[in-house]
C-alpha atoms as a PDB file:
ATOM      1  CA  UNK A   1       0.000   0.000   0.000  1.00  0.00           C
ATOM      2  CA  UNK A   2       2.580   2.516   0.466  1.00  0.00           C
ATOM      3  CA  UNK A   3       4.641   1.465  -2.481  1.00  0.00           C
ATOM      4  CA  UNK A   4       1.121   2.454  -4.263  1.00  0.00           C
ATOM      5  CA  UNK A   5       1.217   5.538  -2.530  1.00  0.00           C
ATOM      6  CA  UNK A   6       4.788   6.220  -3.118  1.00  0.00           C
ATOM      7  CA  UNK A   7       4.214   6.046  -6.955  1.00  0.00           C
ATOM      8  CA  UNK A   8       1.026   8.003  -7.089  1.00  0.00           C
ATOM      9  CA  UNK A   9       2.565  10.657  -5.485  1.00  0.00           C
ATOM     10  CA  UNK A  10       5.495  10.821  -7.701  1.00  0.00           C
ATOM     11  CA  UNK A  11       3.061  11.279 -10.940  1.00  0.00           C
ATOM     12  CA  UNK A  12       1.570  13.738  -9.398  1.00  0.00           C
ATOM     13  CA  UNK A  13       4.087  15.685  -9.058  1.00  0.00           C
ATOM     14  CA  UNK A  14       5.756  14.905 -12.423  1.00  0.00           C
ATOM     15  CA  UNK A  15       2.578  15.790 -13.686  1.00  0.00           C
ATOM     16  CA  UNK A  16       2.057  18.987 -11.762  1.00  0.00           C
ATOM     17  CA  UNK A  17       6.059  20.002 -13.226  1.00  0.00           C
ATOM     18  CA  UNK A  18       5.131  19.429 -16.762  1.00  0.00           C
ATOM     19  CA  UNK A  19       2.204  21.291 -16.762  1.00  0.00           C
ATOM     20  CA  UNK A  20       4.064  24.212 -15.003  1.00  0.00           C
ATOM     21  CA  UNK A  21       7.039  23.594 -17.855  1.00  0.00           C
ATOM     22  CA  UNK A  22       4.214  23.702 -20.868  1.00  0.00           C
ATOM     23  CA  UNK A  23       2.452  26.896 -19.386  1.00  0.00           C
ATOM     24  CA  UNK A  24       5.955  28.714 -19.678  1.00  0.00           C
ATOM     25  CA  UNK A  25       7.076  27.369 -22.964  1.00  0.00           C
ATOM     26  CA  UNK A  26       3.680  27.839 -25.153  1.00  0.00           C
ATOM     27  CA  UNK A  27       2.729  31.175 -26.127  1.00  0.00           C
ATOM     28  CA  UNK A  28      -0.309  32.071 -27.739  1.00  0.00           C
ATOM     29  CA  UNK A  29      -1.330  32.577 -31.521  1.00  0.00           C
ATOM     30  CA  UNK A  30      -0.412  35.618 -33.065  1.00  0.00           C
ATOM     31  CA  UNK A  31      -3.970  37.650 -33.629  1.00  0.00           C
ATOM     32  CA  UNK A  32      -4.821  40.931 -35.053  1.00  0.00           C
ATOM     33  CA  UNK A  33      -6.389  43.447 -32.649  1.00  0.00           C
ATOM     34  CA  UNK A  34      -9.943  43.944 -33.716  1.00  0.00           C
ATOM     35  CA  UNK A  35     -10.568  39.933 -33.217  1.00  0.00           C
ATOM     36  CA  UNK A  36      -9.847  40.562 -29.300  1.00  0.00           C
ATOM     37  CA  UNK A  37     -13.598  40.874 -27.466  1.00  0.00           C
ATOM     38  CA  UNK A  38     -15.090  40.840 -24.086  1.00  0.00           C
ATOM     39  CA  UNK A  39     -14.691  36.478 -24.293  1.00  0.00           C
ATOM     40  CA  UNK A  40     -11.220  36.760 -24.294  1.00  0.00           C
ATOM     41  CA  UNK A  41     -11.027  38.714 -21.149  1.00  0.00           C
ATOM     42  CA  UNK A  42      -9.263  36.972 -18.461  1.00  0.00           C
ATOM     43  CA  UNK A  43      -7.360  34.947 -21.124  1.00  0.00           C
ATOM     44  CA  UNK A  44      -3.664  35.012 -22.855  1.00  0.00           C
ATOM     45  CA  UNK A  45      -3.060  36.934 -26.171  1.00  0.00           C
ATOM     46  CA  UNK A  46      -0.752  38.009 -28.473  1.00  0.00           C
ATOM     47  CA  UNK A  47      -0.994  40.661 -30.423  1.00  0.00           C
ATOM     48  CA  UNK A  48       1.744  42.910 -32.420  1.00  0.00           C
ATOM     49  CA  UNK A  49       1.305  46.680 -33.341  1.00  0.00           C
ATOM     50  CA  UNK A  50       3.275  50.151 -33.551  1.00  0.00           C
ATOM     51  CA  UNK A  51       3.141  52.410 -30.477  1.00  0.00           C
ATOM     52  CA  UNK A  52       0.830  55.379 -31.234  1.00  0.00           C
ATOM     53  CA  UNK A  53       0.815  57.156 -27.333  1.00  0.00           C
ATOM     54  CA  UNK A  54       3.248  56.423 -24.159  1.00  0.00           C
ATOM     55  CA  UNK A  55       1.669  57.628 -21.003  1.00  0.00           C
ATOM     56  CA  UNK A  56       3.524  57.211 -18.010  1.00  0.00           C
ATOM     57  CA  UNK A  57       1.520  56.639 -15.074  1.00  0.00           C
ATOM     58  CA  UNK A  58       3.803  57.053 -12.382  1.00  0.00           C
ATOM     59  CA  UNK A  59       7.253  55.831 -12.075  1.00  0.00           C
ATOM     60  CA  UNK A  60       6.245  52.054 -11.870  1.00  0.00           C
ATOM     61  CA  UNK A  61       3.490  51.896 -14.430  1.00  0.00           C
ATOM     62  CA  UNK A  62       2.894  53.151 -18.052  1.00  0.00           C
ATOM     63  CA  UNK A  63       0.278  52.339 -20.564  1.00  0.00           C
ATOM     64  CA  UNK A  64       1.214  52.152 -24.507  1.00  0.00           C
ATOM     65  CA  UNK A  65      -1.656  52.739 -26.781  1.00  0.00           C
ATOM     66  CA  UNK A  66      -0.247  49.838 -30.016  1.00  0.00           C
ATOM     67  CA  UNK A  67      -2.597  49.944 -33.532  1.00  0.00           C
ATOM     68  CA  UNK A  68      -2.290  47.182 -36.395  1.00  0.00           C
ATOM     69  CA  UNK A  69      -3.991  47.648 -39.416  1.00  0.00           C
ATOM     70  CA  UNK A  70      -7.174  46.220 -37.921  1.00  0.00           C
ATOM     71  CA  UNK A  71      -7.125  48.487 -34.454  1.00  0.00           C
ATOM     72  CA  UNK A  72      -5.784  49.978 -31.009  1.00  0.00           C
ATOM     73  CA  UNK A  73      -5.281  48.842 -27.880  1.00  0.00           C
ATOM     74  CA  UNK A  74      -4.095  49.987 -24.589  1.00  0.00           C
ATOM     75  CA  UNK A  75      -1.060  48.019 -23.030  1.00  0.00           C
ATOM     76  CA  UNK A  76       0.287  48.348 -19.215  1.00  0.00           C
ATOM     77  CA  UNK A  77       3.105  47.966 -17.793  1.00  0.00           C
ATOM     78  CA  UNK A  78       4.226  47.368 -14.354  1.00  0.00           C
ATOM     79  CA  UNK A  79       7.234  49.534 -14.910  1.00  0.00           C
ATOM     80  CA  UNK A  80       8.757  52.072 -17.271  1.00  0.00           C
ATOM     81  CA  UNK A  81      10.399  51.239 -19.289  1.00  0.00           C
ATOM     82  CA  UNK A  82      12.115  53.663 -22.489  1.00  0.00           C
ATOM     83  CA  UNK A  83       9.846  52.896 -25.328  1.00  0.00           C
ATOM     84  CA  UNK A  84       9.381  55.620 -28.536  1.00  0.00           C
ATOM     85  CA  UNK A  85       6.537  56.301 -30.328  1.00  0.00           C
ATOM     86  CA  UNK A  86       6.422  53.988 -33.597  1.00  0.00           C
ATOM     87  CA  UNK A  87       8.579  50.888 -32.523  1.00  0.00           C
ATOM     88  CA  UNK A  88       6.903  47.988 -33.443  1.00  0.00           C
ATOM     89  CA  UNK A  89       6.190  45.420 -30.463  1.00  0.00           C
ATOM     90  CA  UNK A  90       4.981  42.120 -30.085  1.00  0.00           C
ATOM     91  CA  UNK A  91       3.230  41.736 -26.774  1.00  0.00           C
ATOM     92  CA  UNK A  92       1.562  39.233 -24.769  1.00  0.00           C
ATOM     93  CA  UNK A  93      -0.462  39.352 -21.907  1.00  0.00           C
ATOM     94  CA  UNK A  94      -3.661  38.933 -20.458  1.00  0.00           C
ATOM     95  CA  UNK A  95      -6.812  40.810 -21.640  1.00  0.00           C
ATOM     96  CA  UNK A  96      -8.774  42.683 -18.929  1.00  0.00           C
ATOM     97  CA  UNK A  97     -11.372  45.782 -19.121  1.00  0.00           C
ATOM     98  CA  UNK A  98     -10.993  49.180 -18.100  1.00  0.00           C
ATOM     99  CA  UNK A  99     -14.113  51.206 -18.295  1.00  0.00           C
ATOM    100  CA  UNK A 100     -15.590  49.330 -20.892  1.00  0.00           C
ATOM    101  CA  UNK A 101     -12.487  49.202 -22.742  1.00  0.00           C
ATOM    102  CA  UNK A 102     -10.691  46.447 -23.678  1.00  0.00           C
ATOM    103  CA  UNK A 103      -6.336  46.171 -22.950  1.00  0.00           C
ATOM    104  CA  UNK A 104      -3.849  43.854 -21.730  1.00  0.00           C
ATOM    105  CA  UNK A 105      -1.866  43.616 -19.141  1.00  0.00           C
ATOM    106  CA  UNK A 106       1.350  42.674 -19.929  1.00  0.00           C
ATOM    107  CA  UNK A 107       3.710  39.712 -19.319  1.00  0.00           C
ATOM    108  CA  UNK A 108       5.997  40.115 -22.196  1.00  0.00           C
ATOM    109  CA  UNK A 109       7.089  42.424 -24.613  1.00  0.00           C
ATOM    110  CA  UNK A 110       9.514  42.003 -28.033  1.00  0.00           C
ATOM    111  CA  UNK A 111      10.320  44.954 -29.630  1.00  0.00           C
ATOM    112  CA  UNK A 112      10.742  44.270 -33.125  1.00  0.00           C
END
């Protein structure tokens, strides 16, 4: 009996690891910005636009407005960081509402 125990805890964990290890290494699909909605709140995106307006917030947050071809969206940031108007980015994060607006907060940004 503990021998079964023994082993049953071991998958566990092994399985508990792995699906840490997958979270980490897969990213979402690449989407355009007018497909986000109110469903995907709550859930991972990635999205990839040119910076139309920095606003810094406060010395530990900004928000980057981004636009693709298909639409805007605001982007925070926990810090601030130098970013110029026009650099292209590819960010992803998680999509949340702000008075009835859609952005995402995010977890990782490429500047491309």
């Amino acid at each position: 009996m503990k021998l079964l125990l023994k082993i049953s805890f071991t998958i566990s964990l092994l399985g508990i690891f792995l699906l840490l290890l997958l979270s980490n290494i897969l990213e979402p699909p690449l989407r355009n910005i007018n497909e986000l909605s109110t469903k995907d709140i709550d859930k991972n995106v990635k999205v990839q636009g040119k910076i139309t307006k920095i606003r810094n917030i406060n010395e530990d947050f900004q928000i980057l407005t981004i636009s693709d071809q298909t639409g805007k969206i605001d982007i925070t940031l926990n810090t601030n960081k130098q970013f110029k108007k026009d650099q292209n980015l590819i960010v992803t994060g998680r999509v949340s509402q702000y008075k009835n607006n859609l952005q995402i907060e995010t977890d990782k940004i490429t500047i491309r």
